[in-house]
Protein backbone atom coordinates (compact mmCIF):
# COMPACT_ATOMS: atom_id res chain seq x y z
CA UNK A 1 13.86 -8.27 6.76
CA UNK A 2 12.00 -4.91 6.33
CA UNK A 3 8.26 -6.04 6.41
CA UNK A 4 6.08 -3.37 4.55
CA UNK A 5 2.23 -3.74 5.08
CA UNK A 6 -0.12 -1.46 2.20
CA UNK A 7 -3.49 -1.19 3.33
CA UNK A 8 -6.82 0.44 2.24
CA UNK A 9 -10.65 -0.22 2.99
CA UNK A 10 -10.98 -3.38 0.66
CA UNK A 11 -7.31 -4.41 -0.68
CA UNK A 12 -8.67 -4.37 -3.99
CA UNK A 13 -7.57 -0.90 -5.86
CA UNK A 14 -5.45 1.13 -3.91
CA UNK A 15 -3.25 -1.19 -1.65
CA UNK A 16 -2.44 -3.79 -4.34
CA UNK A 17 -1.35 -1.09 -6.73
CA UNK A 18 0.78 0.03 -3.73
CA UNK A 19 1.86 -3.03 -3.44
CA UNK A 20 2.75 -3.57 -6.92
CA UNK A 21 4.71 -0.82 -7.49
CA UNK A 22 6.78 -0.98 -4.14
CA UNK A 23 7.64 -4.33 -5.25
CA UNK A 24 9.07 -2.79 -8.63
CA UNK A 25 10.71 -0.29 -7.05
CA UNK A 26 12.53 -2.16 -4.49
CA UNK A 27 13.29 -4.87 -7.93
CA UNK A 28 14.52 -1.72 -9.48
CA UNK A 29 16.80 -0.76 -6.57
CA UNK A 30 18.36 -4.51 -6.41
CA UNK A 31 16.94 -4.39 -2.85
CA UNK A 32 14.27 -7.49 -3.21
CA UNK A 33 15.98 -9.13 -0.28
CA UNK A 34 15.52 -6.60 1.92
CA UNK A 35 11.77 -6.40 2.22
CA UNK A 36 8.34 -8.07 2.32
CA UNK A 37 5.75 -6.38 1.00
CA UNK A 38 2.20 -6.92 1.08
CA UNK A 39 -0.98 -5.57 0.95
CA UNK A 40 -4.26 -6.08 3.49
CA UNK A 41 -7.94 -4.46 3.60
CA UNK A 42 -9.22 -3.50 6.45
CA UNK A 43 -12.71 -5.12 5.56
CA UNK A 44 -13.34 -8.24 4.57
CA UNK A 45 -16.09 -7.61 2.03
CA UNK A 46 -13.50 -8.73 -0.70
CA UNK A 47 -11.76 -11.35 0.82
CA UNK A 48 -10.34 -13.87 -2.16
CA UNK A 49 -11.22 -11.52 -5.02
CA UNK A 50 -8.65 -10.89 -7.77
CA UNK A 51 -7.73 -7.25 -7.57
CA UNK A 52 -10.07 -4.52 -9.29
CA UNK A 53 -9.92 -4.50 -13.65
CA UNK A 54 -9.33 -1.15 -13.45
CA UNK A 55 -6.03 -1.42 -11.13
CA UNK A 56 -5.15 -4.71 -13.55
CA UNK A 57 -5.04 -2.62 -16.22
CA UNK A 58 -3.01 0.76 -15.03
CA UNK A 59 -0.52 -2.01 -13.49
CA UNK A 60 -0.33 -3.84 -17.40
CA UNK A 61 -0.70 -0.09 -18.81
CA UNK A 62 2.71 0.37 -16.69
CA UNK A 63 4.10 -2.80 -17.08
CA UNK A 64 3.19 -4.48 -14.27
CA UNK A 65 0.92 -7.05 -16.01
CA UNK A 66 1.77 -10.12 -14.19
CA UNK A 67 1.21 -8.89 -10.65
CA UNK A 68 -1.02 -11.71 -8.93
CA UNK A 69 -3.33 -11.05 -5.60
CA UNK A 70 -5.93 -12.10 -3.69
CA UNK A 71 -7.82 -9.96 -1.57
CA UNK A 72 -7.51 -10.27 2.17
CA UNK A 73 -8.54 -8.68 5.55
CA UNK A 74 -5.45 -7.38 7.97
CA UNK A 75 -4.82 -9.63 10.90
CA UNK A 76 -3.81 -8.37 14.71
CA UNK A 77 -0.42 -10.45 14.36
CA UNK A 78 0.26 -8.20 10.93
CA UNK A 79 -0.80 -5.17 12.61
CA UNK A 80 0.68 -5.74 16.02
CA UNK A 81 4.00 -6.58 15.10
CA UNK A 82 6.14 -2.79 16.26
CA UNK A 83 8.78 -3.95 13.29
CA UNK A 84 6.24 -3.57 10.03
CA UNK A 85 5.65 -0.60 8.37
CA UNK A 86 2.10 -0.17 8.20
CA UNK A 87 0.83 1.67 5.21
CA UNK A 88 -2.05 2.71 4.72
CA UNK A 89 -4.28 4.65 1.81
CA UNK A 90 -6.34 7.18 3.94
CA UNK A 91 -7.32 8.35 7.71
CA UNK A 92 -10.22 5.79 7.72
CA UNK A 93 -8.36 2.82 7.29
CA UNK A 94 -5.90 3.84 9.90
CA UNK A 95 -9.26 4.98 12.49
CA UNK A 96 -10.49 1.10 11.55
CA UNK A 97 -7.59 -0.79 12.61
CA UNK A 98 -6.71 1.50 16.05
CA UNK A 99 -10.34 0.92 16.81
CA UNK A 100 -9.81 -2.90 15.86
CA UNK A 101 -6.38 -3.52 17.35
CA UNK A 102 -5.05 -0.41 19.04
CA UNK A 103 -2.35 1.55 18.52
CA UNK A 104 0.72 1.07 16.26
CA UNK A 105 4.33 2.81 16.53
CA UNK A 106 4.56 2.98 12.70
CA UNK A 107 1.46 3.30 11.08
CA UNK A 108 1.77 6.00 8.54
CA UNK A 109 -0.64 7.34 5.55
CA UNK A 110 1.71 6.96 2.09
CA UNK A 111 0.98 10.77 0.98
CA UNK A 112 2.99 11.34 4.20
CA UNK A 113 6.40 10.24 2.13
CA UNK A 114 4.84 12.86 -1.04
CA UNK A 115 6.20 16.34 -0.57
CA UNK A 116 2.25 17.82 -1.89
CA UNK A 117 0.58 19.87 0.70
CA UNK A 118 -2.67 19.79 -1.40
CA UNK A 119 -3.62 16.05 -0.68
CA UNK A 120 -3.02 13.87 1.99
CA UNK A 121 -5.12 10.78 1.21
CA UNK A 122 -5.10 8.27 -2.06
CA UNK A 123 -8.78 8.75 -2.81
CA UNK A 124 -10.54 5.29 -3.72
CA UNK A 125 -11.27 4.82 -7.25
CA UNK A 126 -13.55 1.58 -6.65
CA UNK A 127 -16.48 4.54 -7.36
CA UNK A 128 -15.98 7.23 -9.20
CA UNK A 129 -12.67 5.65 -11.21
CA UNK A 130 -9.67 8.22 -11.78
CA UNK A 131 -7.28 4.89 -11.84
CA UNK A 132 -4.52 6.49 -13.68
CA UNK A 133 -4.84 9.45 -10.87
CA UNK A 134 -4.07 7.05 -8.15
CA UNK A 135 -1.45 5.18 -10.00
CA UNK A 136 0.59 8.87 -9.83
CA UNK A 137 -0.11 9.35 -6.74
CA UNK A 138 0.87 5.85 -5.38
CA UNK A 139 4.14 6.23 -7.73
CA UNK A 140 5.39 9.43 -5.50
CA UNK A 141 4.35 8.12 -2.14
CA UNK A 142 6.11 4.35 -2.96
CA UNK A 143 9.05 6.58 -4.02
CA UNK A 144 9.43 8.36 -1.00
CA UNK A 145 8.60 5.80 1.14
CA UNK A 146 11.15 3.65 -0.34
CA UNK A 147 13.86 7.01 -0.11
CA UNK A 148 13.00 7.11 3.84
CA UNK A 149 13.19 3.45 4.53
CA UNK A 150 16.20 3.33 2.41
CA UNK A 151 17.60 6.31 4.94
CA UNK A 152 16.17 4.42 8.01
CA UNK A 153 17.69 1.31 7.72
CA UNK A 154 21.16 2.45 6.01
CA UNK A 155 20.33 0.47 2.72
């Protein structure tokens, strides 16, 4: 099983859109029984809360509508397992959890797997908005990251 971990500061916007549309991509690919995906915050300021209205509606806008989550905090058995792909939204949430937990072996940021040398980070629309923004920039990272897992593990 290919364990995939999303994670931003309050797994409210960014990571459960992630989440999301990994999940339709792998669906897409006929690869559902390859992975689990999920999606954490680093916080837990949300913990329990339904994901954002404005991420519910760029998922229904996209046809994602019935995507169901509850907000949670990452855990050190999530994080410190050397198998999961931990993915997270921006260099914050990956300077929270190494100061929480430690290092990781595959903690990565998901612009890493989008070919764009002018952005590096999926800024948090939980403030300023610029939903539909994020939802293209989550698209190309999920795609890549799903191209170099797909590579990685020969599926």
């Amino acid at each position: 099983m290919i364990n995939v971990l999303f994670v931003c500061l309050g797994n409210i916007c960014r990571s459960p859109m992630a989440q999301a549309v990994f999940e339709r991509m792998v669906d897409d690919a006929d690869l559902t029984d390859h992975f689990q995906i999920d999606s954490v915050g680093t916080s837990g300021w949300h913990i329990g809360e339904l994901h954002h209205y404005g991420t519910q509606q760029v998922l229904y806008k996209n046809g994602m509508g019935t995507f169901r989550h509850r907000a949670r905090q990452i855990t050190h058995d999530e994080y410190t397992n050397p198998d999961t792909y931990i993915i997270a939204m921006d260099n914050s949430n990956i300077e929270q959890m190494r100061e929480r937990f430690g290092e990781h072996p595959n903690v990565h940021l998901l612009l890493d797997y989008f070919d764009d040398d002018r952005i590096s980070e999926v800024p948090d629309p939980y403030y300023t908005g610029g939903f539909n923004g994020v939802f293209e920039l989550v698209k190309q990272g999920c795609a890549g990251l799903l191209e170099a897992i797909r590579a990685e593990q020969k599926i």
